[in-house]
Protein backbone atom coordinates (compact mmCIF):
# COMPACT_ATOMS: atom_id res chain seq x y z
CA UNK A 1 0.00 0.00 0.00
CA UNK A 2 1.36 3.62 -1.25
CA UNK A 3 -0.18 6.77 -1.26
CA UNK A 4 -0.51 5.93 -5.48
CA UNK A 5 -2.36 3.01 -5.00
CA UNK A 6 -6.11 2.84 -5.42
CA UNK A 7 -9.07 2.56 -2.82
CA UNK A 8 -12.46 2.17 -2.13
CA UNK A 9 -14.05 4.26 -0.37
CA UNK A 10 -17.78 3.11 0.25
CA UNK A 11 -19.58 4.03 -3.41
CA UNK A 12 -16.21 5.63 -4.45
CA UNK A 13 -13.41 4.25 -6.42
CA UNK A 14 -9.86 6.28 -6.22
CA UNK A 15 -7.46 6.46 -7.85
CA UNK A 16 -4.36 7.61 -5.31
CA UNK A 17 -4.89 7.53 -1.44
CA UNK A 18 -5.09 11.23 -1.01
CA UNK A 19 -7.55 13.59 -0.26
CA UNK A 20 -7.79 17.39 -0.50
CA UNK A 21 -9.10 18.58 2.79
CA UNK A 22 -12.40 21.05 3.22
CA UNK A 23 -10.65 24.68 3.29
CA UNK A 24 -11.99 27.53 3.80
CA UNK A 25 -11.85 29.90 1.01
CA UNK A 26 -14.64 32.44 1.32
CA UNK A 27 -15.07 32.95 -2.81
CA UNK A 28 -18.80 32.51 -3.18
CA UNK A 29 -20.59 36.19 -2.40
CA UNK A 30 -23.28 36.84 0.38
CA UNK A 31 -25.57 34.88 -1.60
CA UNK A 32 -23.50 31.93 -1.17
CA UNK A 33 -23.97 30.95 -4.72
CA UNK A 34 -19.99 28.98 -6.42
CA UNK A 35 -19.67 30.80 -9.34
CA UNK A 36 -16.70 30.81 -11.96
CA UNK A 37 -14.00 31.01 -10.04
CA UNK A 38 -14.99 28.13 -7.88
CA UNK A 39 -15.68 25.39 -10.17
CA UNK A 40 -12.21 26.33 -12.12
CA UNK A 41 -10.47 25.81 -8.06
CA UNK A 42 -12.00 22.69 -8.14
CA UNK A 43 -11.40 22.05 -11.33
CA UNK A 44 -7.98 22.25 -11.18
CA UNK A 45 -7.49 20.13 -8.28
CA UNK A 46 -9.41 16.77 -9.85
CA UNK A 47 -6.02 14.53 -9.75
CA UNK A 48 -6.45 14.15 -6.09
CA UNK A 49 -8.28 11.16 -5.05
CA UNK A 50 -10.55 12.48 -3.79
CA UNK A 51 -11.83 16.55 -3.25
CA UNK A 52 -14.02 17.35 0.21
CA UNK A 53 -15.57 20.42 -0.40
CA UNK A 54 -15.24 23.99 1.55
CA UNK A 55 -17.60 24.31 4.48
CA UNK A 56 -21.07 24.59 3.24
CA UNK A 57 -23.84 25.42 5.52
CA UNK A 58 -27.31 23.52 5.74
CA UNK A 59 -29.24 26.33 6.82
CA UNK A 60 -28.72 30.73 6.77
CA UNK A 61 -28.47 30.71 10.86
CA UNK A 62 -25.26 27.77 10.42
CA UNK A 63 -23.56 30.08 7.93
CA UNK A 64 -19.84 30.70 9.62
CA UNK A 65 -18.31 32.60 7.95
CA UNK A 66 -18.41 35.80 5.04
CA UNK A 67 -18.62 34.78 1.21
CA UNK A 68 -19.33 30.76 2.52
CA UNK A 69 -21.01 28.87 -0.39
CA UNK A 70 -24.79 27.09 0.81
CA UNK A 71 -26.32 24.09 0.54
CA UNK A 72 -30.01 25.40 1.02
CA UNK A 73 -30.92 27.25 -2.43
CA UNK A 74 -32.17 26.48 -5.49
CA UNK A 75 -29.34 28.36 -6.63
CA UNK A 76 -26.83 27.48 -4.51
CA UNK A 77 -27.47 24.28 -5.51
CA UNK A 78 -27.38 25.05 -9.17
CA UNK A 79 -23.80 26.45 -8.59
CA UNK A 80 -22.66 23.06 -6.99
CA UNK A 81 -24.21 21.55 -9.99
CA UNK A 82 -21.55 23.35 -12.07
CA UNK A 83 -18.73 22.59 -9.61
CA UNK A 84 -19.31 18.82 -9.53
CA UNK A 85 -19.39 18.41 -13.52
CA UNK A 86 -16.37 20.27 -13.95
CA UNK A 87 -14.78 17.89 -11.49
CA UNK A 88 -16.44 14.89 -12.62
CA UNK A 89 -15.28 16.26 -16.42
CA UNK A 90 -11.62 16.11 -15.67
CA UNK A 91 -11.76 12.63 -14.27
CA UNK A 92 -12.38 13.43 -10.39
CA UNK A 93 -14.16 12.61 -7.44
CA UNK A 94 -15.63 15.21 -5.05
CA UNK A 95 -17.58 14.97 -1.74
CA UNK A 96 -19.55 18.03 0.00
CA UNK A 97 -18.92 18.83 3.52
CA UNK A 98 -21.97 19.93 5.71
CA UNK A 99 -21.43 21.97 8.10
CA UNK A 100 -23.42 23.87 10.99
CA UNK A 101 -21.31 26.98 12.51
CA UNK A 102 -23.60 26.08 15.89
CA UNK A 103 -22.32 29.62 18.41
CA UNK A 104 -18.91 30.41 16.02
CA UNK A 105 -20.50 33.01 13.99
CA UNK A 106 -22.78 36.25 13.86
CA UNK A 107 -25.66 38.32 13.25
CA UNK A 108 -23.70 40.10 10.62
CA UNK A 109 -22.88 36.89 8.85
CA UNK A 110 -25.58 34.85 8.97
CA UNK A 111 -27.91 37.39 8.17
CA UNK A 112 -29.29 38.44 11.25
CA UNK A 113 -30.18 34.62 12.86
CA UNK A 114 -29.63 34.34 16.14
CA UNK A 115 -26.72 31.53 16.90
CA UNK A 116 -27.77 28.48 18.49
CA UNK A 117 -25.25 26.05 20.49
CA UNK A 118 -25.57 23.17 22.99
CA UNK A 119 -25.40 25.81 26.11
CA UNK A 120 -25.80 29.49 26.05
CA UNK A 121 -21.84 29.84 26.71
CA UNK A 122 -19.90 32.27 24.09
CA UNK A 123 -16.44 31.75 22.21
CA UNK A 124 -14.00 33.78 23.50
CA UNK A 125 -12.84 36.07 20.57
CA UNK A 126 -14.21 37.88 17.90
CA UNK A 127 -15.87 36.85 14.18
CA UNK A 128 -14.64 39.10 11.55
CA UNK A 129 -18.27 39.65 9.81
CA UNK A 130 -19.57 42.03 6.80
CA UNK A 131 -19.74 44.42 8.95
CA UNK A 132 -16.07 44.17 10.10
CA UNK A 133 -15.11 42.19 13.57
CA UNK A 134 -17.39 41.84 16.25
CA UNK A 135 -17.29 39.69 19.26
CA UNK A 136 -18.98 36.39 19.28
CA UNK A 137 -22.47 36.39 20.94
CA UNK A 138 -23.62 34.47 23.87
CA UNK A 139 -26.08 32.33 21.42
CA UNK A 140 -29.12 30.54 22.15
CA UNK A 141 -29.28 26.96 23.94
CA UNK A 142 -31.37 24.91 22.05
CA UNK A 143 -34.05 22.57 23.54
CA UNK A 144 -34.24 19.03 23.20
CA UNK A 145 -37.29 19.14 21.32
CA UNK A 146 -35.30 21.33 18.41
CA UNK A 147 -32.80 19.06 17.95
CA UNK A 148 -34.47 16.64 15.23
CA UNK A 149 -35.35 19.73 13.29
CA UNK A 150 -31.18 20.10 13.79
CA UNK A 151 -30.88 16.65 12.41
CA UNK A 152 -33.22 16.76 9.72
CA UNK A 153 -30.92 20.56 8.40
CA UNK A 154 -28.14 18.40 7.96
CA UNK A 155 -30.37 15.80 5.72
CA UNK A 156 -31.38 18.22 3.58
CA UNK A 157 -28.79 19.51 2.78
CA UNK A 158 -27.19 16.25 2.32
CA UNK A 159 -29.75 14.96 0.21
CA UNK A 160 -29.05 18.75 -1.96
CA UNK A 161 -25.59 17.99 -2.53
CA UNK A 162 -26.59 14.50 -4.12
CA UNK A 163 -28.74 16.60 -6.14
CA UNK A 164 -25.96 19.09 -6.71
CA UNK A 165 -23.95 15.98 -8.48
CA UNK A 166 -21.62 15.94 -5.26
CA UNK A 167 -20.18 11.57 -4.98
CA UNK A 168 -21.30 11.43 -1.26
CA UNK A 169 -21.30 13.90 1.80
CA UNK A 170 -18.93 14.34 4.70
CA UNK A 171 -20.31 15.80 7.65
CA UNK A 172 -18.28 18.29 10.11
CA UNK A 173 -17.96 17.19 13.62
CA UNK A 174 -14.97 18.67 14.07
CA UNK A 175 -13.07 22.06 14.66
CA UNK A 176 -15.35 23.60 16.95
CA UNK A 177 -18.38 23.92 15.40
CA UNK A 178 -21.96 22.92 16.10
CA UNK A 179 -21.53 18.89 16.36
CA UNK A 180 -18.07 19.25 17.41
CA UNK A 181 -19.42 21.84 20.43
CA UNK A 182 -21.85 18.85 21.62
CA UNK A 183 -19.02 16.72 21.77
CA UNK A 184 -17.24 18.87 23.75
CA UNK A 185 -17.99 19.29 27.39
CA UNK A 186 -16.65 22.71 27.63
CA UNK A 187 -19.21 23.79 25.28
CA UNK A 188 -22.17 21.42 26.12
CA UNK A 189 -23.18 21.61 29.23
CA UNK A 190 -26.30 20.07 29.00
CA UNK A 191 -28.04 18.17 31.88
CA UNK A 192 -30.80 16.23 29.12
CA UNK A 193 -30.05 13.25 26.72
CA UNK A 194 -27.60 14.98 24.64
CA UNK A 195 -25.06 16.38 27.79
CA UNK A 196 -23.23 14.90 30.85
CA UNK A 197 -21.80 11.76 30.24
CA UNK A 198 -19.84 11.07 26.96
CA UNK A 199 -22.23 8.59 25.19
CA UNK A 200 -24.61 11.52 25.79
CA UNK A 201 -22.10 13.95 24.29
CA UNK A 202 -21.67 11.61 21.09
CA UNK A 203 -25.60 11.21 20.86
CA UNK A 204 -26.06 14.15 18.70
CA UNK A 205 -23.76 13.57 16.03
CA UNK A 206 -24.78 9.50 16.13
CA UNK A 207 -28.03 10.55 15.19
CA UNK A 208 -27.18 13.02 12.36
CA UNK A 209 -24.59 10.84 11.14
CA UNK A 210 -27.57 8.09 10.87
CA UNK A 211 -30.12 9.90 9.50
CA UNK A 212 -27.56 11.33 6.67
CA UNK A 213 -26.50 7.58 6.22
CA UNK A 214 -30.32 6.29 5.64
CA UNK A 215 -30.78 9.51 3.43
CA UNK A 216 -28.57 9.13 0.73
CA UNK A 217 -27.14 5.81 1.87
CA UNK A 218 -23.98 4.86 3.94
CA UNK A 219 -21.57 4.26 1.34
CA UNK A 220 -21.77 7.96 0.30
CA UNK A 221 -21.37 9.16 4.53
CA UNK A 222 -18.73 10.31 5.90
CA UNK A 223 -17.80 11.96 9.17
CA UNK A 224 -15.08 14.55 9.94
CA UNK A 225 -13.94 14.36 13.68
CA UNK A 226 -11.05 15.99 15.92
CA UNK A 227 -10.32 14.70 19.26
CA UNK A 228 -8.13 16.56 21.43
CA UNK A 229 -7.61 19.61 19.00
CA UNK A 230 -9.03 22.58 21.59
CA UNK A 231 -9.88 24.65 19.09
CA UNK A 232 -12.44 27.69 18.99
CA UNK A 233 -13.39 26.41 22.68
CA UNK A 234 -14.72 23.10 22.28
CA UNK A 235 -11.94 21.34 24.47
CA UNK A 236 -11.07 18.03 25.03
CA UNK A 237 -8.09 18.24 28.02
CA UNK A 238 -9.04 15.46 30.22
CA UNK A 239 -7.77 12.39 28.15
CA UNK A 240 -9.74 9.93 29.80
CA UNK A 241 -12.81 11.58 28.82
CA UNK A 242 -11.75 12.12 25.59
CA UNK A 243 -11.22 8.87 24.83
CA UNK A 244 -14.47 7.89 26.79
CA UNK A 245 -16.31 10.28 24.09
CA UNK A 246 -14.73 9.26 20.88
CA UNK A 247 -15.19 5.84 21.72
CA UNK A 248 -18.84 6.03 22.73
CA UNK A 249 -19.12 7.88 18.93
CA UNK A 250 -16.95 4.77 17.66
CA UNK A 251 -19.42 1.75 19.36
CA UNK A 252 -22.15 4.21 17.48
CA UNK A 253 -20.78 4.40 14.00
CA UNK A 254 -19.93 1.01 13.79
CA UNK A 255 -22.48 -0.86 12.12
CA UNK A 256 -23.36 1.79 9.48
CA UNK A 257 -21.13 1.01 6.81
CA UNK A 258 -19.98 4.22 6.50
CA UNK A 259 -17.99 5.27 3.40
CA UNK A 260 -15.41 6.72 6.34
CA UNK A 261 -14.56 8.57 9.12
CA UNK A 262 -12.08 11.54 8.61
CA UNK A 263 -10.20 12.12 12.04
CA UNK A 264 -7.80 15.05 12.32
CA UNK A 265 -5.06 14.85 15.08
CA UNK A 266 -1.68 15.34 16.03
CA UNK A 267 -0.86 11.98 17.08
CA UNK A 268 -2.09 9.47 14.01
CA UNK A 269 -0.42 6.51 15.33
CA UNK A 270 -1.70 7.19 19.48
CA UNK A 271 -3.51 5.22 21.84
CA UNK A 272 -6.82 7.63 20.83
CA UNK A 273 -6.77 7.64 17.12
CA UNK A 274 -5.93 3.76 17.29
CA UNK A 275 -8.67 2.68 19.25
CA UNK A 276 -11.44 5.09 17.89
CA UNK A 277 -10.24 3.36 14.24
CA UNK A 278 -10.34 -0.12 15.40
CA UNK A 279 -14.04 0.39 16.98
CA UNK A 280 -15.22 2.34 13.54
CA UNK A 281 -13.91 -0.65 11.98
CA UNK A 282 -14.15 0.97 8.31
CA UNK A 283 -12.35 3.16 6.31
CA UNK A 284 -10.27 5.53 8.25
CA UNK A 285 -8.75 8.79 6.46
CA UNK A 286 -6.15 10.50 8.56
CA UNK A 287 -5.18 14.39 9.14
CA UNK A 288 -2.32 15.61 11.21
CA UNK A 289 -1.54 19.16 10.08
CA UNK A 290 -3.57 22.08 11.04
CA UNK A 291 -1.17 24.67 12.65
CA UNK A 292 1.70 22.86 10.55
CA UNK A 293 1.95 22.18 6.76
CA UNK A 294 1.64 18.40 5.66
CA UNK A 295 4.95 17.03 4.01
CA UNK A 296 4.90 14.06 1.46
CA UNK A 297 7.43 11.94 4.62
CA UNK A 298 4.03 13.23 6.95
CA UNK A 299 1.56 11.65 4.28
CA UNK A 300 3.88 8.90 3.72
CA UNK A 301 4.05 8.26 7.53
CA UNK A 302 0.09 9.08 8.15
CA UNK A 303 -0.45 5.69 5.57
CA UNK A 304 1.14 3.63 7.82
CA UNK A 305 -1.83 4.40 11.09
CA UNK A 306 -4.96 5.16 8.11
CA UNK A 307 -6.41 4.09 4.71
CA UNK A 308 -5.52 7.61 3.30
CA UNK A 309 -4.12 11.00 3.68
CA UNK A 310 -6.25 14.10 4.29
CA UNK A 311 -3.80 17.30 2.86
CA UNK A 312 -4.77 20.70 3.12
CA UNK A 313 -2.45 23.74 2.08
CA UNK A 314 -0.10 21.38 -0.10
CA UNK A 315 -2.95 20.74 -2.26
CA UNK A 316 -4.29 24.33 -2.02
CA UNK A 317 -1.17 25.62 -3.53
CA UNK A 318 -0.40 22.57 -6.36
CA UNK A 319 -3.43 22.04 -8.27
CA UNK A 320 -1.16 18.69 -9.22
CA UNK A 321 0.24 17.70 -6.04
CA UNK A 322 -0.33 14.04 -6.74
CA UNK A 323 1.56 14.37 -9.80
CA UNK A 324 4.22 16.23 -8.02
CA UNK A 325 4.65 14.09 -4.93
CA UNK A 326 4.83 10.98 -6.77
CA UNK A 327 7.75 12.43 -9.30
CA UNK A 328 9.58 13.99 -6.24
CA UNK A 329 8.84 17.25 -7.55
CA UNK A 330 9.46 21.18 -6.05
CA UNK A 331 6.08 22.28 -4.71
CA UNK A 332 4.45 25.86 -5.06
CA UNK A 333 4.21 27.49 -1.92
CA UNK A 334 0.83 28.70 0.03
CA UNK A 335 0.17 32.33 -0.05
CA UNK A 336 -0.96 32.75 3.47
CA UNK A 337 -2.22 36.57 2.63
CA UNK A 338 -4.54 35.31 0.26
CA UNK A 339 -6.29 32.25 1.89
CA UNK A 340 -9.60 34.25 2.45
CA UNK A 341 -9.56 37.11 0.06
CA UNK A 342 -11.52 37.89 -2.88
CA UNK A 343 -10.62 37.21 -6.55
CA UNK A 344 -8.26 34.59 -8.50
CA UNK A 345 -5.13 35.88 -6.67
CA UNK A 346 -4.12 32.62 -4.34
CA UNK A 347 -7.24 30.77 -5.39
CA UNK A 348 -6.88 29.52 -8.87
CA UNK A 349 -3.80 30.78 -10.53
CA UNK A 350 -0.82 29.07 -8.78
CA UNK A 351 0.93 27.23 -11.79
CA UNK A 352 0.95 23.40 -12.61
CA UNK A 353 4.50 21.91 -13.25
CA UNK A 354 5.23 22.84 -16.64
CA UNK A 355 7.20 19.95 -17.53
């Protein structure tokens, strides 16, 4: 097994064991909508095994960030639509991630919807919104009795990015955001079904992760999780609890048949990781960089504890970095200044190789 080898992913057939990561790149307008630029990113990027999409929110109130492409509107939808064929033109594969911002956003983003979280507890730290940065709000706690109508956002919107043409869905339990924040039990601090112990924490995202699977059928589900990461306050610092939570989500993934579960963390080969992939039991794709850049010995390394590799600003710079990692090539390097900007600059004009 090499990172140029082939695998099967659920529905999916690839043809290298990497994957691009979902990255933020906050190109698709306040309506949301992927327009030119977009599908030509994508576009480019089609040697990969496999693409997961940008963050794309399942309703207007889970809407992060500014410029965040949607999965709710006709046209939003329509844009995908372009997106996917363009992929599915040159030869790739491409997966949509859903995903709810839960208390890490604003008003001024999300278009004046209140935010909604496990517990009425705010992120330290400010959102930079259309209307410039503001601090986070102390957002809503929702009841128990809201939380199919939570459930049933994310199947929606699954079941529009299988209309959109998108090969299967991967949903975001991870990084802080809404799943991820009823993981966590310094942002859920819930005293109902869904809060307290960890198998209550993981109940949520069980249930979503079901109902997406029975929507538009395991082998095109996938999950995006990241134990121990502590970021944008939904922290995991007692290991024992950690480990307790992941593995209560584990025991409850298990006998889907899910297409895979994506799990970004620092240690691939620990004790966590290890166990939480031998409960899934399925395909397990693998992410260690976040605050440092993924190098070909890292994804070469990462193959040895996972099925695949999960690379983010490697293959946001090298529209061919399969070609280039497996001919030992130079790579193009990320232009940090223009990771969230407007415009082709950083987005879709770094070069190929040439030879």
């Amino acid at each position: 097994m090499n990172l140029f080898s082939p695998l099967t992913l659920g529905a999916l057939q690839l043809p290298n064991r990497l994957v691009m990561a979902p990255l933020t790149r906050s190109r698709s307008g306040v309506d949301g909508v992927p327009g030119d630029l977009v599908v030509e990113y994508y576009r480019q990027r089609a040697t990969m095994g496999m693409l997961v999409s940008e963050g794309t929110y399942p309703s207007a109130a889970g809407q992060a960030f500014v410029r965040q492409p949607g999965l709710v509107t006709g046209e939003q939808i329509a844009g995908w639509q372009r997106v996917t064929a363009a992929v599915h033109a040159a030869g790739g594969r491409i997966i949509a991630q859903v995903m709810h911002s839960g208390r890490i956003t604003h008003p001024e983003t999300n278009g004046g919807h209140t935010a909604v979280a496990p517990s009425a507890l705010a992120h330290d730290g400010e959102s930079r919104t259309y209307a410039g940065k503001r601090a986070y709000p102390v957002p809503r706690a929702l009841e128990t009795a809201e939380l199919p109508a939570i459930v049933e956002e994310f199947v929606q919107a699954s079941r529009n990015a299988i209309e959109a043409g998108f090969d299967g869905v991967e949903l975001h339990g991870a990084n802080g955001y809404l799943l991820h924040q009823f993981l966590s039990p310094t942002s859920n601090t819930r005293s109902d079904a869904y809060g307290g112990s960890p198998e209550n924490r993981a109940r949520l995202v069980v249930e979503t992760t079901t109902a997406v699977a029975r929507a538009i059928g395991a082998g095109r589900t996938w999950l995006r999780i990241s134990p121990e990461h502590n970021f944008q306050g939904a922290l995991e610092t007692d290991p024992a609890d950690a480990l307790a939570t992941y593995a209560a989500l584990a025991d409850g993934l298990a006998s889907l048949g899910l297409a895979g579960l994506s799990i970004l963390h620092r240690d691939p080969s620990g004790s966590l990781v290890q166990d939480v992939r031998a409960r899934f039991g399925g395909p397990v794709l693998l992410n260690s960089g976040f605050e440092s850049i993924t190098t070909l010995k890292d994804a070469q390394d990462i193959l040895g504890w996972a099925d695949a590799v999960v690379v983010g600003r490697p293959a946001l710079a090298n529209p061919d970095l399969a070609h280039r990692w497996e001919k030992g090539l130079p790579l193009n390097e990320p232009d940090f200044a223009t990771f969230y900007t407007e415009g082709a600059a950083g987005y879709t004009d770094y070069p190929f190789w040439s030879n």
